[in-house]
N, C-alpha and C. Protein backbone atom coordinates (compact mmCIF):
# COMPACT_ATOMS: atom_id res chain seq x y z
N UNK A 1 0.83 -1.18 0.00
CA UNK A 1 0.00 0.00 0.00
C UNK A 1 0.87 1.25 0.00
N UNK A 2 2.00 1.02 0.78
CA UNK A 2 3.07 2.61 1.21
C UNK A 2 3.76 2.58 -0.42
N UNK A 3 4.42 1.51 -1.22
CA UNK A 3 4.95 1.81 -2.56
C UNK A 3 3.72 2.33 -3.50
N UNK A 4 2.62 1.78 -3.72
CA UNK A 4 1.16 2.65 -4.35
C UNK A 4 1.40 4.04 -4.24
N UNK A 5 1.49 4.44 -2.94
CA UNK A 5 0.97 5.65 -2.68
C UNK A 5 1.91 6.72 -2.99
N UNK A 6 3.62 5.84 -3.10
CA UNK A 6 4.81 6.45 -3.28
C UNK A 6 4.86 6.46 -4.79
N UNK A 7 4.64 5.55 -5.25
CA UNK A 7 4.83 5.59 -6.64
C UNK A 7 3.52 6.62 -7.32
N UNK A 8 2.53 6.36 -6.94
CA UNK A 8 1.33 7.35 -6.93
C UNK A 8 2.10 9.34 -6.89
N UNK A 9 2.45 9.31 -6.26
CA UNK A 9 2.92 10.62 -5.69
C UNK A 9 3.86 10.82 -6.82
N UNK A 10 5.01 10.08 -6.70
CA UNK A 10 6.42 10.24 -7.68
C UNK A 10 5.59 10.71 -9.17
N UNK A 11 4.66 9.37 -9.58
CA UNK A 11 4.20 9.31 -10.91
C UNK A 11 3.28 11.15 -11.33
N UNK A 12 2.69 11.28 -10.38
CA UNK A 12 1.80 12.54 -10.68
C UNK A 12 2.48 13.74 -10.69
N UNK A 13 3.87 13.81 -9.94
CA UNK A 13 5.08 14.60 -9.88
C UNK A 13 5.48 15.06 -11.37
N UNK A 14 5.74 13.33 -12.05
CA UNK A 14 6.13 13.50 -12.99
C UNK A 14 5.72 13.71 -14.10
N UNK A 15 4.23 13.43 -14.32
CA UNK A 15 3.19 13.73 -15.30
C UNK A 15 2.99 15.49 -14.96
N UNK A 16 3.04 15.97 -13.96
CA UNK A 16 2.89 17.25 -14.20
C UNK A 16 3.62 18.06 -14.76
N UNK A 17 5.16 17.88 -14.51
CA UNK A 17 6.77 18.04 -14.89
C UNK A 17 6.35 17.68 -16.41
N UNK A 18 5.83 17.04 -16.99
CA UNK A 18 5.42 16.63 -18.64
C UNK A 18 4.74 17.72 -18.78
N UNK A 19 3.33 17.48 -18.41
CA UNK A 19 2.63 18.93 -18.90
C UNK A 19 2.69 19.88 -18.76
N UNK A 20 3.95 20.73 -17.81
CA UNK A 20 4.31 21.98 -17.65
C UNK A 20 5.44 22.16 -18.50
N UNK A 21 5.90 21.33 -19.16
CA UNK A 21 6.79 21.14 -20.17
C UNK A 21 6.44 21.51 -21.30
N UNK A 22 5.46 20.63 -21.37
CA UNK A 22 4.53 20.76 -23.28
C UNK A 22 3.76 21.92 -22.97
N UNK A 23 3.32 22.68 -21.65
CA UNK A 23 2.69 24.14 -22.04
C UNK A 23 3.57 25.14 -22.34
N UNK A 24 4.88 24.88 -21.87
CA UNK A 24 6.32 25.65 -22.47
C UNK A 24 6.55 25.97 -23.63
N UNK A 25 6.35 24.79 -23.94
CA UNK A 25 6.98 24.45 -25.76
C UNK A 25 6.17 24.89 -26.57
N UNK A 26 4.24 24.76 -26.07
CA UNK A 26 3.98 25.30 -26.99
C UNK A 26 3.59 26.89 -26.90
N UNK A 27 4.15 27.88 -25.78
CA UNK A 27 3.47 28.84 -25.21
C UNK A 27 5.17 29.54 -26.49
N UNK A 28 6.12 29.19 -26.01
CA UNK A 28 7.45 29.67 -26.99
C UNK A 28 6.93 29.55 -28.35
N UNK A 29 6.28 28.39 -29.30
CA UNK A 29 6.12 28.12 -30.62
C UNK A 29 4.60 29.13 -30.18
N UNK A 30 4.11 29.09 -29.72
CA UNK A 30 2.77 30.66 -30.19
C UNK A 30 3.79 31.72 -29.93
N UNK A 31 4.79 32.23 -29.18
CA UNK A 31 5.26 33.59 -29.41
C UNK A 31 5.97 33.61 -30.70
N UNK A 32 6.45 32.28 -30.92
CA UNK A 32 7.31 32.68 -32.68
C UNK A 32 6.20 32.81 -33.73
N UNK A 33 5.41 32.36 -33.07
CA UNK A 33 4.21 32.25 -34.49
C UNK A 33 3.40 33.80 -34.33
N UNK A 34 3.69 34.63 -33.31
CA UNK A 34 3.04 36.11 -33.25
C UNK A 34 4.26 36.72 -33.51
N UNK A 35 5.13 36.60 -33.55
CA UNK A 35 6.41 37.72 -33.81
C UNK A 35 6.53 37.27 -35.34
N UNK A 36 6.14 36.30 -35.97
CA UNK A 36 6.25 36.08 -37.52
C UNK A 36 5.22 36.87 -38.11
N UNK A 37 3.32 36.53 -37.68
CA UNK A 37 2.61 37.18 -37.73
C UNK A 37 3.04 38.35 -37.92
N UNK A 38 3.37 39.22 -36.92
CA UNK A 38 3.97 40.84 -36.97
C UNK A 38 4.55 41.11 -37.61
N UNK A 39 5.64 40.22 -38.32
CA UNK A 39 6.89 40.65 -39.25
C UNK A 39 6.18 40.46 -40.62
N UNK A 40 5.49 39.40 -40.75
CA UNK A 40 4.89 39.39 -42.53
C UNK A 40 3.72 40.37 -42.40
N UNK A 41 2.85 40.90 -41.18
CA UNK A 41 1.70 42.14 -41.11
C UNK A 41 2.64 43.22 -41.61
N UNK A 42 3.74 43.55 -41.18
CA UNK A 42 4.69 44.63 -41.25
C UNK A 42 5.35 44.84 -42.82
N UNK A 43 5.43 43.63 -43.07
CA UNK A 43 5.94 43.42 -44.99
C UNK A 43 4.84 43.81 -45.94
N UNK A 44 3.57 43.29 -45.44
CA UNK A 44 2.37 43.19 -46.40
C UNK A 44 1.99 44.87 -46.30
N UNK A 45 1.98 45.37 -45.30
CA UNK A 45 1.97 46.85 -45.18
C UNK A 45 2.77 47.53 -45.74
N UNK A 46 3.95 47.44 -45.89
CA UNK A 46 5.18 48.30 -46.21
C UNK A 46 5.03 48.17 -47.91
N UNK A 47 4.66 46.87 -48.56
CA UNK A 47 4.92 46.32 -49.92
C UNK A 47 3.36 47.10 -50.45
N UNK A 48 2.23 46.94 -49.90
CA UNK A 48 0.98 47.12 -50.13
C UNK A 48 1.07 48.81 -50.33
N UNK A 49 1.21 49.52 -49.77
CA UNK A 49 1.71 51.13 -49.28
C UNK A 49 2.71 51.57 -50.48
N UNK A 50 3.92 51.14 -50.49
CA UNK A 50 4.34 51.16 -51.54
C UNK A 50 3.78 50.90 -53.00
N UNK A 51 3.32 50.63 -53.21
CA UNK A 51 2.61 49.73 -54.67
C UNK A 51 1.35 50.78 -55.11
N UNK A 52 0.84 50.91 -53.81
CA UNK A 52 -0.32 51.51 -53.58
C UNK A 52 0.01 53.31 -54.20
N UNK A 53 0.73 53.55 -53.17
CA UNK A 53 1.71 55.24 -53.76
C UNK A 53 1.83 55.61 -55.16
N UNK A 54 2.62 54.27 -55.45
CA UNK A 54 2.83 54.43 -57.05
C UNK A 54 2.08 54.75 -57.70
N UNK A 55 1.11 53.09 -57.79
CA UNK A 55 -0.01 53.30 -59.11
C UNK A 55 -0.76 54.61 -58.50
N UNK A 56 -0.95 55.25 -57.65
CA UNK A 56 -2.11 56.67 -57.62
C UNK A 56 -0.90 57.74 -58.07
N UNK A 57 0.29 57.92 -57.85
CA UNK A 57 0.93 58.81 -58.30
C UNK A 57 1.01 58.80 -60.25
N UNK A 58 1.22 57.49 -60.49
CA UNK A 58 1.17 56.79 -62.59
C UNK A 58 -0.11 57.52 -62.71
N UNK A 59 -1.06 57.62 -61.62
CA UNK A 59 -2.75 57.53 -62.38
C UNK A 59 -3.61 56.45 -63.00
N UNK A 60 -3.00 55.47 -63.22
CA UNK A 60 -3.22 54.35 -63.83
C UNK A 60 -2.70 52.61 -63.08
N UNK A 61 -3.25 51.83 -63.36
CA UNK A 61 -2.93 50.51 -63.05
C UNK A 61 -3.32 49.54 -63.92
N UNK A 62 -2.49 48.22 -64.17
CA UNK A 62 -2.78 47.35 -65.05
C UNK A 62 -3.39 46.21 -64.12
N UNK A 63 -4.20 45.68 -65.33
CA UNK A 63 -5.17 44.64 -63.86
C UNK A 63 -4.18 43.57 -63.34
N UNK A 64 -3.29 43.08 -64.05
CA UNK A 64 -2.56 42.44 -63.42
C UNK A 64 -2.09 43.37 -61.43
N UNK A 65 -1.48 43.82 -61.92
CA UNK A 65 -1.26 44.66 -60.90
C UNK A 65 -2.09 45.26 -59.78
N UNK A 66 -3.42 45.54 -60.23
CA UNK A 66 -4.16 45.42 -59.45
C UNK A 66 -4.44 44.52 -58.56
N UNK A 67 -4.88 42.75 -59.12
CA UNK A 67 -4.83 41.83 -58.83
C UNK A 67 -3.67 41.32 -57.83
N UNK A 68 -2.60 41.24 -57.81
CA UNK A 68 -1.46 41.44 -56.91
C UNK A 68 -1.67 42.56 -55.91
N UNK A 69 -2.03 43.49 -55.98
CA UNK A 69 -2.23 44.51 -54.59
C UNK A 69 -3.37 44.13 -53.92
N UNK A 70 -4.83 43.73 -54.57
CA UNK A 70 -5.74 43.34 -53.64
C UNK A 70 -5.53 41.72 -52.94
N UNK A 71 -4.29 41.00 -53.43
CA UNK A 71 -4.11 39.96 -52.98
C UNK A 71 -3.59 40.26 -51.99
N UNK A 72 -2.53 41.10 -52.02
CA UNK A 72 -1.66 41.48 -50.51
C UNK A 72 -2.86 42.25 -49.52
N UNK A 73 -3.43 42.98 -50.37
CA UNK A 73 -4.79 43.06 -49.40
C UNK A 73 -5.19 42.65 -48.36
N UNK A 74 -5.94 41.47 -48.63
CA UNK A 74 -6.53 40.68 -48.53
C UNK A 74 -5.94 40.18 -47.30
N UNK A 75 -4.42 39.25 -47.91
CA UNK A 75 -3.80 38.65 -46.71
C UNK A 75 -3.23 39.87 -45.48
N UNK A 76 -3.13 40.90 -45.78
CA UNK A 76 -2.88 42.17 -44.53
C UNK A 76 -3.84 42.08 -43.80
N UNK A 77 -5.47 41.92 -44.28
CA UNK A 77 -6.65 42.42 -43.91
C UNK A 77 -6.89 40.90 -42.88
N UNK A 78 -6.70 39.98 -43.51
CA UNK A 78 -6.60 38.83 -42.92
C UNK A 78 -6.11 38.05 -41.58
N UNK A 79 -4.66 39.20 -41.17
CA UNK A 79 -3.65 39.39 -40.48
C UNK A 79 -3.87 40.29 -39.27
N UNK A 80 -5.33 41.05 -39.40
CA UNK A 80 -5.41 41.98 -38.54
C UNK A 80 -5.06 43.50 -39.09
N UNK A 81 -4.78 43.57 -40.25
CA UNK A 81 -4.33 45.03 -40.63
C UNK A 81 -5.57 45.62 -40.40
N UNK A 82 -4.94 47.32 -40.32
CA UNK A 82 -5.89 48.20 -39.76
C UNK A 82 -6.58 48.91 -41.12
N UNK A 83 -7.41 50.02 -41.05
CA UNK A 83 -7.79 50.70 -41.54
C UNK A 83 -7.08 51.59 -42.88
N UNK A 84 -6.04 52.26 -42.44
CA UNK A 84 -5.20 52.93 -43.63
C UNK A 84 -5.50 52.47 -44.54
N UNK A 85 -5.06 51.24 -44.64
CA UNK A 85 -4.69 50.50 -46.05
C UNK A 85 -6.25 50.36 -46.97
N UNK A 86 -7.15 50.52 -46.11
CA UNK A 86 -8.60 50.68 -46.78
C UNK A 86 -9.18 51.73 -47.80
N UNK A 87 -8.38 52.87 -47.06
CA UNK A 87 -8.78 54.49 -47.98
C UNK A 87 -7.56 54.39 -49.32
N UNK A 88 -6.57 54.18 -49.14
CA UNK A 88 -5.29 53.51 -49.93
C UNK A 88 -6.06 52.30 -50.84
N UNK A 89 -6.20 51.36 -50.82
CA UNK A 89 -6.82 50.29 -51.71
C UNK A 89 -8.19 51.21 -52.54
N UNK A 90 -8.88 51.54 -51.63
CA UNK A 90 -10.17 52.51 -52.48
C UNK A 90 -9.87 53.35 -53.28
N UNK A 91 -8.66 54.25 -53.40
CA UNK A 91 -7.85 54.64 -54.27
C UNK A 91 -7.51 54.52 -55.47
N UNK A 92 -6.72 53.49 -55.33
CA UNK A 92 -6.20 52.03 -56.02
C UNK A 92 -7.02 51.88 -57.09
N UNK A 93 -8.61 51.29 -56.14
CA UNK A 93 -9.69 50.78 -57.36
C UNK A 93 -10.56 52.02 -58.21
N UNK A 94 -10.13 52.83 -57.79
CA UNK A 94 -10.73 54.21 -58.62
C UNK A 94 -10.02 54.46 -60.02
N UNK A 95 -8.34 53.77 -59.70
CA UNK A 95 -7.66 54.33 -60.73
C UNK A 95 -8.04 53.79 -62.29
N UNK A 96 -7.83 54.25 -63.34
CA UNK A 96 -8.32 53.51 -64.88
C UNK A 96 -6.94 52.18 -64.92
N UNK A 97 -7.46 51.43 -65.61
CA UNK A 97 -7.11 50.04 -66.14
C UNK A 97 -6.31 50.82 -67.22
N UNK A 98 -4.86 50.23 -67.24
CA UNK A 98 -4.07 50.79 -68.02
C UNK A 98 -4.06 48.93 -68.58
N UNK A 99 -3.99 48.98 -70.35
CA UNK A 99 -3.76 47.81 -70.98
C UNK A 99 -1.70 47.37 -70.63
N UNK A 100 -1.57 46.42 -70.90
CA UNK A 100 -0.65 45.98 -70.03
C UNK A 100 0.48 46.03 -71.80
């Protein structure tokens, strides 16, 4: 009955020591997976903004090109991006279809 209760004890010791382990591992792999998040939110913004500048400064956009900016869109918008990039894209789709 006294080894049960010892091994009982040891064993639940050590199953906890496991699962405070695996909430580690995966609490580190969610912070890399939000600091990546942030870094490709931060690219899709910077690339989207850029692109965006241009074609309203040309006056014009080719649909290809279009198509590629509302894709980055999309995945920014997807990501949590904010607002800006909304009045910027509306822009965008105002401009005339330049043939490619």
């Amino acid at each position: 009955m006294t080894e049960q209760i010892i091994v009982a004890i040891v064993g639940s010791g050590a199953l906890s020591a496991v699962i405070s382990g695996v909430f580690q591992l995966l609490a580190k792999k969610n912070e890399k997976k939000t600091a990546s998040g942030k870094a490709l939110l931060a690219l899709l913004w910077d690339s989207t903004d850029s692109l965006g500048q241009r074609y309203i400064e040309e006056g014009s956009i080719t649909a290809d090109e279009l198509h590629r900016i509302l894709t980055m869109f999309e995945a920014y918008k997807g990501l949590g991006g904010n607002g800006y990039m909304d009045t910027l894209i509306d822009n965008v789709k105002r401009l005339p279809i330049k043939s490619q």
